[in-house]
Protein backbone atom coordinates (compact mmCIF):
# COMPACT_ATOMS: atom_id res chain seq x y z
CA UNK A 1 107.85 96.51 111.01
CA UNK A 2 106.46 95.61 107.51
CA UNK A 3 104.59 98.22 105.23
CA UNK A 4 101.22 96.11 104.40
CA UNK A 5 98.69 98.80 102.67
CA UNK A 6 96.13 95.89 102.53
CA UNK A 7 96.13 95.25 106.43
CA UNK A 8 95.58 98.67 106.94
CA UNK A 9 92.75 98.78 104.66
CA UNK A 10 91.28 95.62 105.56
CA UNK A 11 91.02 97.41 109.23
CA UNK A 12 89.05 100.50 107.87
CA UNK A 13 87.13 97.80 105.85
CA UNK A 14 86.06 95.90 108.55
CA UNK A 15 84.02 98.59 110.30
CA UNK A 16 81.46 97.63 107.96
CA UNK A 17 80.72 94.13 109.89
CA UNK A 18 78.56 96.30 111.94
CA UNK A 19 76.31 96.02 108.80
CA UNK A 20 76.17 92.34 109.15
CA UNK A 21 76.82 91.64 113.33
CA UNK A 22 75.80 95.24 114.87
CA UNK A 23 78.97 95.08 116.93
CA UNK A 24 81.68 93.27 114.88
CA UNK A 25 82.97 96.75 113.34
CA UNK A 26 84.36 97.32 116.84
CA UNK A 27 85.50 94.32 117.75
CA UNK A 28 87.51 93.42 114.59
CA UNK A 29 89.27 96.27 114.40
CA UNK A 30 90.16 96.46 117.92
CA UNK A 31 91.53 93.13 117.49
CA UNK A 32 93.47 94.04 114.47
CA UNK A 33 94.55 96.99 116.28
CA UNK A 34 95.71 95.35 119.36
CA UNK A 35 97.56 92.64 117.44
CA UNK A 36 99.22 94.06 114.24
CA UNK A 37 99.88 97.38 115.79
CA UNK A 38 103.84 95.67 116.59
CA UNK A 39 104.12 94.53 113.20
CA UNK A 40 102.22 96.54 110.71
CA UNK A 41 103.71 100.32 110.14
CA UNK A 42 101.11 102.79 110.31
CA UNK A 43 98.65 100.21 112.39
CA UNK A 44 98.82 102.13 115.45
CA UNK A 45 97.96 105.47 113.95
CA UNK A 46 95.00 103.84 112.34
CA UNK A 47 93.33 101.76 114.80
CA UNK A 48 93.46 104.25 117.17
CA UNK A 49 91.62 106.48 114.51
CA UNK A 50 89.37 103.53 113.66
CA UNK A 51 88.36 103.19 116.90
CA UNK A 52 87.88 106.29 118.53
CA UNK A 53 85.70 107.17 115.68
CA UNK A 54 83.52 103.85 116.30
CA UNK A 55 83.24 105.22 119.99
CA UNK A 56 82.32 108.70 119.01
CA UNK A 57 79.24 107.06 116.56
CA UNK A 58 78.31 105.30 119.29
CA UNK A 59 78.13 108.37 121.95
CA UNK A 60 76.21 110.60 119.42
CA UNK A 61 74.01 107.13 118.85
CA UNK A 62 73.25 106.87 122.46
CA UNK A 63 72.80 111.31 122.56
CA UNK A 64 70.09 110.87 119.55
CA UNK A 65 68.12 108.57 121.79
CA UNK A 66 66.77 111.48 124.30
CA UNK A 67 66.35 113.45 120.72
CA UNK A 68 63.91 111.10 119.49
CA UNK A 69 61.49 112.32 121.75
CA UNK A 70 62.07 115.84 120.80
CA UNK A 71 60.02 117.05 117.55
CA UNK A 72 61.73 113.37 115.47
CA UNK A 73 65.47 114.92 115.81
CA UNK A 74 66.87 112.08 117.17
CA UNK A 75 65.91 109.77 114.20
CA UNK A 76 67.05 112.33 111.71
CA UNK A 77 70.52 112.46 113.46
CA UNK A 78 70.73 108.42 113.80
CA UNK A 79 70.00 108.22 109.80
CA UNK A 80 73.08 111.03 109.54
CA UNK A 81 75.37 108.90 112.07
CA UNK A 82 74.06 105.64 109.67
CA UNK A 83 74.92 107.19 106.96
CA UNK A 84 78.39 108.68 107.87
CA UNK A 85 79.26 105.12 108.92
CA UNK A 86 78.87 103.44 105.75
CA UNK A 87 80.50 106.00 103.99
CA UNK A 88 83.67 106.67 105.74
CA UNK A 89 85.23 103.70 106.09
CA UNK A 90 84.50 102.82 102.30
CA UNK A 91 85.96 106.29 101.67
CA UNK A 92 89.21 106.27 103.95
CA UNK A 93 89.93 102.58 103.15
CA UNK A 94 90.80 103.95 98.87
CA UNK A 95 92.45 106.74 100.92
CA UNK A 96 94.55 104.26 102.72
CA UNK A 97 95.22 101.96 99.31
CA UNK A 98 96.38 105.42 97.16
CA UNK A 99 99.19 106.19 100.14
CA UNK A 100 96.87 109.26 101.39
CA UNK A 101 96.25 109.66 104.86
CA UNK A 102 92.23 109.01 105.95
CA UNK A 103 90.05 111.21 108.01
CA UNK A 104 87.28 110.78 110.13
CA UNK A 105 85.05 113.93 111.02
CA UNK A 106 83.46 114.55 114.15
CA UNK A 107 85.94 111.58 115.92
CA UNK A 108 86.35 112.62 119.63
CA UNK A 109 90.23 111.69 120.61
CA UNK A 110 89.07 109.40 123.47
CA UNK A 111 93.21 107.04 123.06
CA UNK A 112 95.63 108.85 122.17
């Protein structure tokens, strides 16, 4: 296995596409995941962390839904989730590039 800091933050990076395809910042990383995770050290621990959070965002996305129809609560928790989102990745990817290890809140360990 080969240390590669910038494959690992090119993973956390690429939850963004989601941004630009709406699905793409699953599918990327998953791919990533599935095919580096041999080569690249660390890749395992990381794309499973990449995407059971992308799963978890997109259980409390479908549990907002039923919320929306409650007093407005779901939208407010779908801008949170948006918000959260963008951040994160952008946040654990300089995590990732300084040698510190990232951390997604609120991620439910769906693979362990």
């Amino acid at each position: 296995m080969r240390e590669d800091n910038q494959m690992l933050v090119i993973t956390h990076l690429s939850q963004l596409l989601d941004l630009v395809t709406g699905i793409g910042g699953f599918i990327v990383p998953l791919i990533l995941w599935l095919t580096q995770k041999d080569k690249v050290a660390g890749m395992d621990f990381h794309g499973k962390m990449i995407i059971n959070f992308q799963i978890s965002m997109f259980i409390y996305g479908l549990l907002c839904i039923p919320l929306i129809f409650l007093f407005g609560l779901g939208i407010i928790a779908l801008i949170g989730i948006a918000i959260i989102m963008l951040i994160l990745p952008i946040v654990n990817a300089i995590k990732v590039s300084n040698g510190e290890i990232p951390n997604y809140p609120l991620t439910i360990e769906i693979i362990k």
